[in-house]
N, C-alpha and C. Protein backbone atom coordinates (compact mmCIF):
# COMPACT_ATOMS: atom_id res chain seq x y z
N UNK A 1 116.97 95.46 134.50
CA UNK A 1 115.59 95.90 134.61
C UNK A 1 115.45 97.25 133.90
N UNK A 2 114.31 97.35 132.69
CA UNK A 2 114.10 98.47 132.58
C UNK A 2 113.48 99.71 133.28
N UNK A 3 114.10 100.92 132.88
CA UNK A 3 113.08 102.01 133.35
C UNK A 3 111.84 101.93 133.20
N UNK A 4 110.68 102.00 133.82
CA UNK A 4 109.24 102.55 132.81
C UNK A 4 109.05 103.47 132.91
N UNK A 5 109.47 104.75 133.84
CA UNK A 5 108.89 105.86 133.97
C UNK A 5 109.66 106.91 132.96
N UNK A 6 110.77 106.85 132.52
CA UNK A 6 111.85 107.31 131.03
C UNK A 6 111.66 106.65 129.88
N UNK A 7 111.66 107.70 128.67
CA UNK A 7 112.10 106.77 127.66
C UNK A 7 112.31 108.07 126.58
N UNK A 8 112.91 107.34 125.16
CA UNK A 8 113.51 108.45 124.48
C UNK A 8 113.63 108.11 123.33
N UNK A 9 113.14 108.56 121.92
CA UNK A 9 113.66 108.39 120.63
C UNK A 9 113.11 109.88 120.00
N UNK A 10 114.08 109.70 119.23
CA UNK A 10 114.05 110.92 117.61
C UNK A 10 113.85 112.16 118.21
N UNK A 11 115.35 112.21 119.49
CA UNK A 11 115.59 113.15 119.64
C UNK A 11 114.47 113.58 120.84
N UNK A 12 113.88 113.34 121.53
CA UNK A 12 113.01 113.63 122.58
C UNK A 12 113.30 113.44 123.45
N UNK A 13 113.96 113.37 124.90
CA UNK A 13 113.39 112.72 125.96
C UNK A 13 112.13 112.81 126.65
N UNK A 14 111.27 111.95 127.25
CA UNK A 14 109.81 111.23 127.96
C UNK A 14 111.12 111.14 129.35
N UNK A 15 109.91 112.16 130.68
CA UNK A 15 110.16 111.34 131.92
C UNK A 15 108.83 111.45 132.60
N UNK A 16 108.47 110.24 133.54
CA UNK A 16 107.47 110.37 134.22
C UNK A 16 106.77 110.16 135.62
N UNK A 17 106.49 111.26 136.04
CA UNK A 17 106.77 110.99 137.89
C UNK A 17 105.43 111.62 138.19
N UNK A 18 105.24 111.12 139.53
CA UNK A 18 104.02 111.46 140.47
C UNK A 18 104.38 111.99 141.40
N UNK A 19 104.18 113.57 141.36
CA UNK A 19 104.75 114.37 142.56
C UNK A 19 103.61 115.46 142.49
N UNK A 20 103.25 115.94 144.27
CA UNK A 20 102.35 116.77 144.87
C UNK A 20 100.74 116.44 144.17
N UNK A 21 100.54 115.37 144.13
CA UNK A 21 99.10 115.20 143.89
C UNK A 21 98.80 114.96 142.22
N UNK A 22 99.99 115.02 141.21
CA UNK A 22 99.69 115.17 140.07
C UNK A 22 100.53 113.66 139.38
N UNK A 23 100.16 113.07 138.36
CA UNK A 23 101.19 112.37 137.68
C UNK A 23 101.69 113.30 136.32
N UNK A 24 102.96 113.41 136.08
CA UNK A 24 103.25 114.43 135.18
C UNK A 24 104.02 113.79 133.95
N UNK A 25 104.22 113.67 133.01
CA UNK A 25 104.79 113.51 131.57
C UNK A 25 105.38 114.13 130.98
N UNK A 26 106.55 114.55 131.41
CA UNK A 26 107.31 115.92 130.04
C UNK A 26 108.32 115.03 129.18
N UNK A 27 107.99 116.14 128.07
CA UNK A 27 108.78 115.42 127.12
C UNK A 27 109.59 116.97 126.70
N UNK A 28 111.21 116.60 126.29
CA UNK A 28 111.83 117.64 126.25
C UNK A 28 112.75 117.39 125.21
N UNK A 29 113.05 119.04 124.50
CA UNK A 29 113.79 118.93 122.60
C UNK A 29 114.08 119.77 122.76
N UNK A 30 115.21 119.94 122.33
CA UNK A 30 115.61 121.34 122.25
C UNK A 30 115.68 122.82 123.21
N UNK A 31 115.60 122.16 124.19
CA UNK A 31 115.50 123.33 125.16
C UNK A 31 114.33 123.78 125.87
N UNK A 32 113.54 122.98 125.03
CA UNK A 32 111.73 123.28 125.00
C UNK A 32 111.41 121.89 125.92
N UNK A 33 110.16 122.15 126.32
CA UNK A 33 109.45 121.46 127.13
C UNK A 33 108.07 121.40 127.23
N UNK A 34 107.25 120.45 127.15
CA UNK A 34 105.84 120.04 127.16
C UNK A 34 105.23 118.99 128.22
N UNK A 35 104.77 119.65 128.96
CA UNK A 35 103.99 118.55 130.23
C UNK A 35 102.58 118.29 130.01
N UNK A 36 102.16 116.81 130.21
CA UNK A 36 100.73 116.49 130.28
C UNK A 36 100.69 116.24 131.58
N UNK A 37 99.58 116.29 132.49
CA UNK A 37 98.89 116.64 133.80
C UNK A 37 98.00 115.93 133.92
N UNK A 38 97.79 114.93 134.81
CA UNK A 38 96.57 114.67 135.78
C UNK A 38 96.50 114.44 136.98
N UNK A 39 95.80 114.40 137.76
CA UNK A 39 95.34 113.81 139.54
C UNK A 39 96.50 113.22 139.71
N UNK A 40 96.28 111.95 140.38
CA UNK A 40 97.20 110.71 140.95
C UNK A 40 95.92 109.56 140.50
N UNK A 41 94.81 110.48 141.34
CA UNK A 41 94.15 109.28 141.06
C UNK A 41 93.26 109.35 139.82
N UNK A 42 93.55 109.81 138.45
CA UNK A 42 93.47 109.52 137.08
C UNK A 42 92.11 109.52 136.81
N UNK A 43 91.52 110.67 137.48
CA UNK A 43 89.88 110.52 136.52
C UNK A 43 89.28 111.92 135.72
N UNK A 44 90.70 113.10 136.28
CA UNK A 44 90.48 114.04 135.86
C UNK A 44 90.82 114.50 134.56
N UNK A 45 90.45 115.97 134.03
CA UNK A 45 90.64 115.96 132.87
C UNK A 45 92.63 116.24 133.08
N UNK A 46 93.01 115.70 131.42
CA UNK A 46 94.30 116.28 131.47
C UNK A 46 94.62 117.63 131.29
N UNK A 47 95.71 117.79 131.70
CA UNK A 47 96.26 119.49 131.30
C UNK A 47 97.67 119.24 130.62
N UNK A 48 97.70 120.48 129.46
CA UNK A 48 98.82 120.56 129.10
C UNK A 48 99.79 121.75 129.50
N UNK A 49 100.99 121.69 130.14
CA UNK A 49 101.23 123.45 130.38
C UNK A 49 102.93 123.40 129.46
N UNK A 50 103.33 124.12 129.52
CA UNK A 50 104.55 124.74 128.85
C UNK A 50 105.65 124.06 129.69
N UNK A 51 105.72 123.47 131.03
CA UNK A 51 106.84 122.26 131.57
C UNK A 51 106.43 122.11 132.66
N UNK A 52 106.70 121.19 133.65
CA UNK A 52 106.16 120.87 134.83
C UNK A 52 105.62 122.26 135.33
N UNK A 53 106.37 122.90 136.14
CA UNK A 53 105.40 124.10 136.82
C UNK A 53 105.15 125.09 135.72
N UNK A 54 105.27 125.18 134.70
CA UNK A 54 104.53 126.02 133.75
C UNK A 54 103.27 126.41 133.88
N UNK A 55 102.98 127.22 132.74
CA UNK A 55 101.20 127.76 132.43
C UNK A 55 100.88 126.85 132.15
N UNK A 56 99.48 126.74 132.18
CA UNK A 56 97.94 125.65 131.67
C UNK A 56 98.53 126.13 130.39
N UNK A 57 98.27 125.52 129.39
CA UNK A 57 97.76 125.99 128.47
C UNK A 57 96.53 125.25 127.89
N UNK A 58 95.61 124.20 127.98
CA UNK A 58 94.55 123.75 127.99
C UNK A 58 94.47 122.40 128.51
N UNK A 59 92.84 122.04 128.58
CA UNK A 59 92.51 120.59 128.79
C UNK A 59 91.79 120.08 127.66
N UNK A 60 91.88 118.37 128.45
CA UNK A 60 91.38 117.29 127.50
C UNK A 60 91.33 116.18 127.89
N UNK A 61 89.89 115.75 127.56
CA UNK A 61 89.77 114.66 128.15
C UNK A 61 90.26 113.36 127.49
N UNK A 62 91.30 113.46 126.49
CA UNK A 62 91.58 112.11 125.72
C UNK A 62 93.03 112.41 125.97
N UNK A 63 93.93 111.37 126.21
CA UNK A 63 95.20 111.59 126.38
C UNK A 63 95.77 111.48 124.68
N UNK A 64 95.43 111.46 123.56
CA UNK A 64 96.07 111.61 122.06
C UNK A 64 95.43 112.95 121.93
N UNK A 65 94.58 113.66 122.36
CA UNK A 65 94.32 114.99 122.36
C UNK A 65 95.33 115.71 122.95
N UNK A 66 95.89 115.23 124.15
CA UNK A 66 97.27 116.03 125.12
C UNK A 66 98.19 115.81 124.24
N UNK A 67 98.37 114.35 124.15
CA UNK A 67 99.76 114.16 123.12
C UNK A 67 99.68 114.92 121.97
N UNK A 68 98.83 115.37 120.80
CA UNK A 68 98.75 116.26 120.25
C UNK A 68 99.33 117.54 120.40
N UNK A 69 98.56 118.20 121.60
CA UNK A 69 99.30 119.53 121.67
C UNK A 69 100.83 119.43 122.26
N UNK A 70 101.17 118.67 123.09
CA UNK A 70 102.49 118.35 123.57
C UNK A 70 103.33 118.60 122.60
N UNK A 71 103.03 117.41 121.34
CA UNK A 71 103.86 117.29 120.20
C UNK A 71 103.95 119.00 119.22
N UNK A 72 103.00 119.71 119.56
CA UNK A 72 102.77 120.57 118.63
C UNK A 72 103.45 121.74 119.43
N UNK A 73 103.69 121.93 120.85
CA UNK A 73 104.66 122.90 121.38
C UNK A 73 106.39 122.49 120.98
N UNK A 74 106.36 121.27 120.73
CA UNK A 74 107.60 121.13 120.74
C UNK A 74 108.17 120.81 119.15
N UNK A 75 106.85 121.22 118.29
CA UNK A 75 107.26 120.87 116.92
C UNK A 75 107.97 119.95 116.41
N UNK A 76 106.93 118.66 116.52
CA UNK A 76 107.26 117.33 116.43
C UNK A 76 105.98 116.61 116.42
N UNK A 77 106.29 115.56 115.11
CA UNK A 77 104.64 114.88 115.10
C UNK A 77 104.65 114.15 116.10
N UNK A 78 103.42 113.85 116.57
CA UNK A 78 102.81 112.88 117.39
C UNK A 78 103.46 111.72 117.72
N UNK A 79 103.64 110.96 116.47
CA UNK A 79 104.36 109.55 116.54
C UNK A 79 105.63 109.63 116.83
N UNK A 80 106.25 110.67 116.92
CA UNK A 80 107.51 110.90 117.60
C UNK A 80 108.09 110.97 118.88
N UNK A 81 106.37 111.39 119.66
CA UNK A 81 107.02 111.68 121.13
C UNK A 81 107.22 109.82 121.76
N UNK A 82 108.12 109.93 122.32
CA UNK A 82 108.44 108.28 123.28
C UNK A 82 107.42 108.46 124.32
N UNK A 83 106.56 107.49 125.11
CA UNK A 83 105.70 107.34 126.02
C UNK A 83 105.93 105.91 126.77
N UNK A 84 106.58 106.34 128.10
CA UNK A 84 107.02 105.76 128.90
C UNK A 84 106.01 104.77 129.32
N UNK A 85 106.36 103.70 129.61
CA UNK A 85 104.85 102.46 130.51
C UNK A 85 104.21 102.82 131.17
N UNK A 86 104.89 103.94 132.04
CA UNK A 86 104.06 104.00 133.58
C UNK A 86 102.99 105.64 132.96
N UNK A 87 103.05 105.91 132.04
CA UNK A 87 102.34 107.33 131.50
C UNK A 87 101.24 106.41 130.50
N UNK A 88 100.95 105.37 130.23
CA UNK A 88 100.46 104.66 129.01
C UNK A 88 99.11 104.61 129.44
N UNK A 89 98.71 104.85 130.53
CA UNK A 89 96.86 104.65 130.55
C UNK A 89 96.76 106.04 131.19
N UNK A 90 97.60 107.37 130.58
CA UNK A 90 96.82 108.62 131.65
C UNK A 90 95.81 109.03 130.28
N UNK A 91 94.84 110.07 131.38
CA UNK A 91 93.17 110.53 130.21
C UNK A 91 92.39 109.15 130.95
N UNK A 92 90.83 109.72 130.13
CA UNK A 92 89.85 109.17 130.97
C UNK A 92 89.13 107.90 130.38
């Protein structure tokens, strides 16, 4: 059985869990770290912060808008970050 909530290529790892009210997405390179943020119950806007309990550093209401900046803290295009099943419908 696969994972859905992990996953990993070109050098990234994607993990993804629902803890204290939030579902969270980090993806991690190099030492660095990028979290996307929402509710549990998925109607709010996303947040991006610097790693799970990190700073905000902004919102958005489209999850390829989060993936954007995600990819861009961790200096890496877009199509690079891995996105686990269970992270595949967060944003509104």
């Amino acid at each position: 059985m696969s994972d859905t909530r992990t996953a990993s290529a070109n050098g990234i790892a994607a993990r993804y869990e629902e803890a204290d009210g939030e579902r969270r997405l980090t993806f991690s390179r190099d030492g660095r770290e990028a979290t996307v943020v929402q509710n549990v119950d998925g109607y709010a806007m996303l947040k991006v912060r610097s790693g799970p309990a990190g700073d905000e550093r902004e919102r958005y209401y489209g999850f390829d808008m989060a993936l954007d900046h995600a990819a861009e803290l961790l200096d890496v295009a877009v199509a690079d970050l891995p996105v686990p099943d269970d992270a595949a419908d967060m944003g509104m």
